[in-house]
Each structure stands twice: as C-alpha cells, then as structure tokens.
N, C-alpha and C. Protein backbone atom coordinates (compact mmCIF):
# COMPACT_ATOMS: atom_id res chain seq x y z
N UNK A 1 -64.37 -25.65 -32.74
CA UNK A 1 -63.38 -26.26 -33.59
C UNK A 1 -62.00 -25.97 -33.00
N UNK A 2 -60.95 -26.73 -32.63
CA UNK A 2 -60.14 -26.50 -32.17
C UNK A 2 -58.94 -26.30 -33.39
N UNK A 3 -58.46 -25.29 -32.79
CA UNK A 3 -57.08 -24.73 -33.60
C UNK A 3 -55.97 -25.81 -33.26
N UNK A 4 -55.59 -25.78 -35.13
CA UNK A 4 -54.70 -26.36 -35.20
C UNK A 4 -52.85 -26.26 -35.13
N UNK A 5 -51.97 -26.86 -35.18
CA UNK A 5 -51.03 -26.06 -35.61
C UNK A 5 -50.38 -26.04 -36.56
N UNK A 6 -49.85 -26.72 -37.39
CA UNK A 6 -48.94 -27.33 -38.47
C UNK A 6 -47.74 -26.57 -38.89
N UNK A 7 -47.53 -26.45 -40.04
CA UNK A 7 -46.71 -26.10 -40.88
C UNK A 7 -46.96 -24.62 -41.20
N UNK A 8 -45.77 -23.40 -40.95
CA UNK A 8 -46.09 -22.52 -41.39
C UNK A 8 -45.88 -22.11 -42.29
N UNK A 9 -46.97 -21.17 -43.10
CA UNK A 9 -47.24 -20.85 -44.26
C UNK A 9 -46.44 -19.13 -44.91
N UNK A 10 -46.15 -18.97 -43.72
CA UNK A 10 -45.58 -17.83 -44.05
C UNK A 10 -45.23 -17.01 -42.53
N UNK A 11 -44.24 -16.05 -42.60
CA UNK A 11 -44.35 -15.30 -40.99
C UNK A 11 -44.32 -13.85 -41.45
N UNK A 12 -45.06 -13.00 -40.62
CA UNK A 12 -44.41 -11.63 -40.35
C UNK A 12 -44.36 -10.77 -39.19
N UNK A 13 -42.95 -10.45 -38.98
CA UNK A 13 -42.85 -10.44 -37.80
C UNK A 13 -42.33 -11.11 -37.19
N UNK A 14 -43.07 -11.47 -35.80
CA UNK A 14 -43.48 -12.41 -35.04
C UNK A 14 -44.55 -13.22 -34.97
N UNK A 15 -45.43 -12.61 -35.62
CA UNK A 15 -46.93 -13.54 -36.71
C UNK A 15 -46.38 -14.78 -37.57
N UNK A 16 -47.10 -16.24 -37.29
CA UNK A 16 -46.81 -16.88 -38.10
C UNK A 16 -48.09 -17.41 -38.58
N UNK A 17 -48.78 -17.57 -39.31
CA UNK A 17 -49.34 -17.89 -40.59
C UNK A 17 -49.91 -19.66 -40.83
N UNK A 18 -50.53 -20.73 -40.29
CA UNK A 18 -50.71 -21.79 -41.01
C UNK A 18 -52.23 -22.15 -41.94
N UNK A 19 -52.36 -22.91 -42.22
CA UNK A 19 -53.54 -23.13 -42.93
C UNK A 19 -54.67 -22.38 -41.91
N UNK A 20 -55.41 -22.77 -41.12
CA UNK A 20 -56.16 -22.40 -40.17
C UNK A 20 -56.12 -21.89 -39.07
N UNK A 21 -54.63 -21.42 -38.39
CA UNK A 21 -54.33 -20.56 -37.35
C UNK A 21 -53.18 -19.15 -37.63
N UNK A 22 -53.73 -18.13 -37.05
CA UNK A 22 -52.57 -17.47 -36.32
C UNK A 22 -51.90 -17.32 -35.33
N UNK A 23 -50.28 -18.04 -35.21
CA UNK A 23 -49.67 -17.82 -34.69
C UNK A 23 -49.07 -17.07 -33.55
N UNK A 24 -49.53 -16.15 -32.44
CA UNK A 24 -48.83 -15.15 -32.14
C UNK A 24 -48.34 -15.00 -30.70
N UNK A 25 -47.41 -14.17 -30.23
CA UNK A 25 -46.87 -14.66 -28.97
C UNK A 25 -48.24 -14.27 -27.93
N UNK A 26 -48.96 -13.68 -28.16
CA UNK A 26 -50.44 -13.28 -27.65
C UNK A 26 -51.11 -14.55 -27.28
N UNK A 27 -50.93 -15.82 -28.31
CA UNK A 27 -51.38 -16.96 -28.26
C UNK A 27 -52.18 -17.12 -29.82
N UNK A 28 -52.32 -18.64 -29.84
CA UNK A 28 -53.55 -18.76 -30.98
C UNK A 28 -54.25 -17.95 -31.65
N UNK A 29 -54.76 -18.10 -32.86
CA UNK A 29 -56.08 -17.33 -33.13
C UNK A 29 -56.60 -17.89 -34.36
N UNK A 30 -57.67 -18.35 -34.63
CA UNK A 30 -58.13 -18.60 -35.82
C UNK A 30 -57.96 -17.91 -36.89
N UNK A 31 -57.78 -18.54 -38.19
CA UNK A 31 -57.19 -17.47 -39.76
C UNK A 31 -58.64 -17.05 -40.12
N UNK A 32 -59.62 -18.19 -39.86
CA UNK A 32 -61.08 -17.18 -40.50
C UNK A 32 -61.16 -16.40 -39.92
N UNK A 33 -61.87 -15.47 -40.61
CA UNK A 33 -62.66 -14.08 -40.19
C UNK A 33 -61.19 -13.20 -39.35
N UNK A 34 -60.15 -13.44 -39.51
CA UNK A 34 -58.71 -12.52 -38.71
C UNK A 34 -59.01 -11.09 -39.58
N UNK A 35 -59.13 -10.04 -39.25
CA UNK A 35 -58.71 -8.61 -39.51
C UNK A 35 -57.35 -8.50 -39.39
N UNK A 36 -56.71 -7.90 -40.65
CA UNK A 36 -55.39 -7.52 -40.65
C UNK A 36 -55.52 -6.13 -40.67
N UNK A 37 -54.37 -5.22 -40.30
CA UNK A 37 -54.35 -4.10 -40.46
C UNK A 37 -52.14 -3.83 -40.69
N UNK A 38 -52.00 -2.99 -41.72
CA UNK A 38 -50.71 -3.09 -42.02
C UNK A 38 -50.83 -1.26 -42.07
N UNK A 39 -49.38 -0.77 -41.46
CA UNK A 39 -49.48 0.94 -41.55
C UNK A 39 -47.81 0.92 -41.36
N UNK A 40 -47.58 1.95 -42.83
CA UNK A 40 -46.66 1.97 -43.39
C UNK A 40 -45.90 3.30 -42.50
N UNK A 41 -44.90 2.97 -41.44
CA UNK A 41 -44.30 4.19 -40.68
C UNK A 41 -42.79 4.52 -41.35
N UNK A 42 -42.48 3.94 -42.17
CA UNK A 42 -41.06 4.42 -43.26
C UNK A 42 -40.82 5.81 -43.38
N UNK A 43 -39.78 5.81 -43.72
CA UNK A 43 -39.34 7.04 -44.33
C UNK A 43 -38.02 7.07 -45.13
N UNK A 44 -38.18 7.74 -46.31
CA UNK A 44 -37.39 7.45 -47.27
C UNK A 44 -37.13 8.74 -47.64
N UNK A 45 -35.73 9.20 -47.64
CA UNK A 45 -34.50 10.59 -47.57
C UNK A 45 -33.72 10.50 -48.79
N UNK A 46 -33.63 11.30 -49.15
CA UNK A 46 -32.30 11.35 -50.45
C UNK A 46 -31.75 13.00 -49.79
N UNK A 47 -30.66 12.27 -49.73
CA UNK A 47 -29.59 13.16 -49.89
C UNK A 47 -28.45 13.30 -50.98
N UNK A 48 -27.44 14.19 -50.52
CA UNK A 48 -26.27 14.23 -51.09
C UNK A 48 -25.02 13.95 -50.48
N UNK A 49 -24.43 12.53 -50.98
CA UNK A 49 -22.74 12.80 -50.22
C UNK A 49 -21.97 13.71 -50.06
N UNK A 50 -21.46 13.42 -48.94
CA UNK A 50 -20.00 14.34 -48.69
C UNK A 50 -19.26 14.40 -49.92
N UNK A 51 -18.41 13.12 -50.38
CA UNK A 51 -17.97 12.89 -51.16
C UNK A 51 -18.07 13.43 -52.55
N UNK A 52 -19.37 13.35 -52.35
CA UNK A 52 -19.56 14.40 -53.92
C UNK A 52 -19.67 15.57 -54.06
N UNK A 53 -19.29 16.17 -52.71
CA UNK A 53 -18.96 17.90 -52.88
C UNK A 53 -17.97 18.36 -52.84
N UNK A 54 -16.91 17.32 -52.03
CA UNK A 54 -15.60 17.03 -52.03
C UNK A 54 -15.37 16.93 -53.84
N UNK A 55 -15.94 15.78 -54.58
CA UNK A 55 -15.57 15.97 -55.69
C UNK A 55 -15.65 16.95 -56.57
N UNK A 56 -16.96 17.28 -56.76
CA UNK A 56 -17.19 18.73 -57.21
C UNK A 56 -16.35 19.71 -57.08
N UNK A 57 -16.03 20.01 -56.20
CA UNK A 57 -14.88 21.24 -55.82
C UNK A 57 -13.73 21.08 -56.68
N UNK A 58 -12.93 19.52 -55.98
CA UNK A 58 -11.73 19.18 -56.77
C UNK A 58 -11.83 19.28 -58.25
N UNK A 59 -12.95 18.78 -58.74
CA UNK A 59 -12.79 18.81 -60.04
C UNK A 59 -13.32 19.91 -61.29
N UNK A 60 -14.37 20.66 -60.15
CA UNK A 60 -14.41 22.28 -61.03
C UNK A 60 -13.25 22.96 -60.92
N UNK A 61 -12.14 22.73 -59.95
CA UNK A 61 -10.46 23.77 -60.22
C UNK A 61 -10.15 23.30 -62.02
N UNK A 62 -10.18 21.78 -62.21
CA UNK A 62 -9.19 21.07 -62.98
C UNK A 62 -10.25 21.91 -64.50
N UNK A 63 -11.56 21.24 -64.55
CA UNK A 63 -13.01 21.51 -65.56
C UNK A 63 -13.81 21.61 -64.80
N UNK A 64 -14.39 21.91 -65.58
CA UNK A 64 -15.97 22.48 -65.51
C UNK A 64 -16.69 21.00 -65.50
N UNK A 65 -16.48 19.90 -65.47
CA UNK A 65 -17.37 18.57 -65.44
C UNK A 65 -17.50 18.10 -63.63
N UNK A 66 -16.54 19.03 -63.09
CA UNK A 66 -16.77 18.68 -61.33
C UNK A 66 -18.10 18.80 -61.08
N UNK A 67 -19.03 19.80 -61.90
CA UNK A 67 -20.60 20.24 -61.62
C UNK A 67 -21.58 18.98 -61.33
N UNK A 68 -21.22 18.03 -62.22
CA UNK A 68 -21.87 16.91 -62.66
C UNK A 68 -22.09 16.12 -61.06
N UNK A 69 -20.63 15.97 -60.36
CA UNK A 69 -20.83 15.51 -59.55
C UNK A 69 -21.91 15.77 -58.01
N UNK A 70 -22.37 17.02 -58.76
CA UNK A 70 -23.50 17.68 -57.51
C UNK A 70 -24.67 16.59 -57.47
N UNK A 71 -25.38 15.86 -58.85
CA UNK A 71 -26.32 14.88 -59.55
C UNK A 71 -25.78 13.92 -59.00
N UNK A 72 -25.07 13.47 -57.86
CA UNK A 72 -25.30 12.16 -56.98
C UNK A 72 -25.70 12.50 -55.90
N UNK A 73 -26.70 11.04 -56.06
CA UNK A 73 -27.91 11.07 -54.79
C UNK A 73 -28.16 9.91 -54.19
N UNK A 74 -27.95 9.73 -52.71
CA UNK A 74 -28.44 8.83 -52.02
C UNK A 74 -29.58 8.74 -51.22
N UNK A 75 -30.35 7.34 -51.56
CA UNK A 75 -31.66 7.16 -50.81
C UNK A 75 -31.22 6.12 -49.75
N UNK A 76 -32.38 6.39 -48.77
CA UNK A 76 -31.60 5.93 -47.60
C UNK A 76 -33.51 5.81 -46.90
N UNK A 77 -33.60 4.67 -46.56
CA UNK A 77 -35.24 4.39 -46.31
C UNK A 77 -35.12 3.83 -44.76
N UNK A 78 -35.49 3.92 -43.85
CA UNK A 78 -36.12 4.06 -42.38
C UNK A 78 -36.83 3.94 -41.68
N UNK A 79 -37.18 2.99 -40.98
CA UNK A 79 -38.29 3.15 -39.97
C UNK A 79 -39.05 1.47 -39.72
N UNK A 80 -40.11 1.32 -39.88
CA UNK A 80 -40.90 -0.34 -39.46
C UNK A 80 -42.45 -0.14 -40.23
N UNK A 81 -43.25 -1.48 -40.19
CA UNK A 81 -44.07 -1.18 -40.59
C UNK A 81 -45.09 -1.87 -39.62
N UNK A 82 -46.16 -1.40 -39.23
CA UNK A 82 -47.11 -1.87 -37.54
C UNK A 82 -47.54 -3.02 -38.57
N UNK A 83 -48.05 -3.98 -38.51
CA UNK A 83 -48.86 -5.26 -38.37
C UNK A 83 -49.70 -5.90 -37.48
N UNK A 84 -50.65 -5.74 -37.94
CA UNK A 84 -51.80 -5.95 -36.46
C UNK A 84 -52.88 -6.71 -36.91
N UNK A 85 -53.13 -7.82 -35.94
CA UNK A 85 -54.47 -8.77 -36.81
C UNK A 85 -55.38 -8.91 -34.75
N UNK A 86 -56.90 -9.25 -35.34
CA UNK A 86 -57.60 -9.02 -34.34
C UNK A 86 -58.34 -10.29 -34.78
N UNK A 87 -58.58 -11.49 -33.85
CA UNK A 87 -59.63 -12.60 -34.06
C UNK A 87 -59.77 -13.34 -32.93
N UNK A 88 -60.84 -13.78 -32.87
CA UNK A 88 -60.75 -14.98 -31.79
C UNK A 88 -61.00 -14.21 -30.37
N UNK A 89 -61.24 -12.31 -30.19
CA UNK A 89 -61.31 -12.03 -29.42
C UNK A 89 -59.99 -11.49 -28.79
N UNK A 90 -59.16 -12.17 -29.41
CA UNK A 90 -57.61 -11.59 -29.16
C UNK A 90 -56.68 -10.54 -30.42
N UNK A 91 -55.83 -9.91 -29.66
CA UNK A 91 -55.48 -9.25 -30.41
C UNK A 91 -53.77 -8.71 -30.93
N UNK A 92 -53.05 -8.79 -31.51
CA UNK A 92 -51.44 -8.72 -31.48
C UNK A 92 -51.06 -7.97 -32.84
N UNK A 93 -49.87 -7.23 -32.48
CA UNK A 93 -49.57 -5.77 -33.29
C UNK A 93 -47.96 -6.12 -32.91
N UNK A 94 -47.09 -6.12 -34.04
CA UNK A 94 -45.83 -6.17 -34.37
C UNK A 94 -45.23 -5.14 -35.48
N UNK A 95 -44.02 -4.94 -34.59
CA UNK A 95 -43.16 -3.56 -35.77
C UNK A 95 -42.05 -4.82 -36.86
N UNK A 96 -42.46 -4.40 -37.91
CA UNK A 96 -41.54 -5.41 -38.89
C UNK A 96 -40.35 -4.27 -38.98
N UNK A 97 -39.14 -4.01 -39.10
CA UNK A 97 -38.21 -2.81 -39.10
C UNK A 97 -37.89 -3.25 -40.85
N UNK A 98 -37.77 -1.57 -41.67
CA UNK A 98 -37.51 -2.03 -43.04
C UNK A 98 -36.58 -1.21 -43.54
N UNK A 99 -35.24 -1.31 -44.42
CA UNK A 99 -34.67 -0.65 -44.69
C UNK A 99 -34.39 -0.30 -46.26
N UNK A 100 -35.49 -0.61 -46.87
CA UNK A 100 -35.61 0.06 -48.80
C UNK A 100 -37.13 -0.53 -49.22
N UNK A 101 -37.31 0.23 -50.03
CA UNK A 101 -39.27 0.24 -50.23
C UNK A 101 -39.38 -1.25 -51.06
N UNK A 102 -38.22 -1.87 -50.82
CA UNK A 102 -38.93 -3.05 -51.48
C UNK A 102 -39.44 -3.86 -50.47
N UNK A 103 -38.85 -3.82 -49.04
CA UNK A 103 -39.03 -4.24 -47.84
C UNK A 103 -40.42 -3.64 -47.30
N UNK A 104 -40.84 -2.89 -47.50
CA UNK A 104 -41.85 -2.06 -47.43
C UNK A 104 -43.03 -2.92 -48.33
N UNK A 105 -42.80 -2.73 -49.57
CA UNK A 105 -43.82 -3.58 -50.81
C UNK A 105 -44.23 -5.29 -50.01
N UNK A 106 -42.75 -5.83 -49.43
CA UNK A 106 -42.86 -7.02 -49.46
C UNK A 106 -43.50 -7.57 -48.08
N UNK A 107 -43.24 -6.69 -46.66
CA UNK A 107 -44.75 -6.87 -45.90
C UNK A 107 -46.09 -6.57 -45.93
N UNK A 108 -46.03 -5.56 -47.16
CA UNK A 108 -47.32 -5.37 -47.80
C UNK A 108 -48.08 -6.54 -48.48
N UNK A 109 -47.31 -6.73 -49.53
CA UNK A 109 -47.66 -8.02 -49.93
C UNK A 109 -47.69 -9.49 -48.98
N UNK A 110 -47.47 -9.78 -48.51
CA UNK A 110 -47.70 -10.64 -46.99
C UNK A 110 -49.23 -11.04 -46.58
N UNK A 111 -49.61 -9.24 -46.07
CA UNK A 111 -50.51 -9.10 -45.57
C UNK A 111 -51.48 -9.05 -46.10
N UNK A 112 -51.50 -8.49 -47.59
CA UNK A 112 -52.43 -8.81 -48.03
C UNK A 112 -52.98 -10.51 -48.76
N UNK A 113 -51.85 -11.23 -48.87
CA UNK A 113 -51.95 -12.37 -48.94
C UNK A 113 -52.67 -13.13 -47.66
N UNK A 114 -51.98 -13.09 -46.47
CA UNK A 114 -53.18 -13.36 -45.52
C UNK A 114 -54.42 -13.08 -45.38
N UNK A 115 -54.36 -11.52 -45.83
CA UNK A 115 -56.03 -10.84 -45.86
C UNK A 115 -57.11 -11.96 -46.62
N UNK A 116 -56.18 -12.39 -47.98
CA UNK A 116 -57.07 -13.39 -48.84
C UNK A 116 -57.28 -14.52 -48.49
N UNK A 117 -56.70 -14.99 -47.38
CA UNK A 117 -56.29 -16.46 -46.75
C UNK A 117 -57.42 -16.25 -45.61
N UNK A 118 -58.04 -15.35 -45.44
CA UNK A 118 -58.61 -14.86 -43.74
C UNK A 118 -60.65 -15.24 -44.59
N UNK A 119 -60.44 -14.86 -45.66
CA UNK A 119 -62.16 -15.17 -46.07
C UNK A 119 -62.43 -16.42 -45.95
C-alpha cells in the first residue's frame, strides 16, 4: 500500500502526523502499527528572587511585614521532551524543548493522541 501524503493532522517536533503517514525527516512511515515513545527530560526549580530579599531586609527596618516577602517564589521549568516513533522498519527521535509543565502536558497529550491514531 503506498503511503500517502496529505494534510497534516498535527506536528511534533519535526514529526508530522497525516491520516495514514508519518512524516519524518528520516523519511515516510506508515501511522498503522507506529510505536510512539515520549520521555519527559524537564526540570522544574523554584526558587527565590533577589528582589525579594532585597525587599525583606528594606522592609523588616521600617515593620515586621518585610518577613512576608521571603513567601515569593519563582518556578522556572527546563529542558525538552525525546519523541520517538519506530514503523515501517524505520526509525526517528526528536527533542521538543519546553519551558512550563503545560508544555510538557501538551506534547504529552499529542502523543498520546497519535498513539490512538496508530491502532
């Protein structure tokens, strides 16, 4: 059966997605029977600003409410997530780069949408 190309259905990555093919710079690959594999390499940090120790200071001289300002916190998320599908005998693995866990959720969700598209 020869692969088709059409309209894509979705991308990730460099993976693109149509009714009956995958996309990839690897070349072609049929969507039946494709193995996905998705691995979450993020990393997600909370810290504390400068700024808010700077404030703290200034404002425990004046009151006692400068304390408060220690309770700010920044998250700060990092890194890519691998994407890898195997069919057709061929095989292709892409870093999606993500910067907050919703970016994270949302190549998740992707992949597993293809996963359901692949039976």
């Amino acid at each position: 059966m020869p692969l088709g190309g059409g309209v894509p259905l979705m991308t990730i990555g460099d993976i693109a997605v149509t009714a009956d093919t995958v996309l990839t710079p690897a070349g072609p690959m049929p969507l039946k029977g494709a193995v996905w594999t998705a691995t979450d390499m993020s990393r997600t940090e909370q810290s504390m600003p400068a700024y808010a120790v700077v404030l703290a200071i200034v404002f425990f001289l004046f009151c006692l409410l400068g304390l408060f300002f220690l309770l700010i916190k920044e998250t700060r998320t990092t890194g890519h997530v691998q994407v890898t599908v195997n069919s057709g005998g061929r095989f292709h693995s892409t870093m999606v780069p993500v910067n907050s866990p919703f970016a994270v959720a949302d190549v998740m969700n992707r992949v597993n949408h293809v996963r359901a598209m692949s039976f």
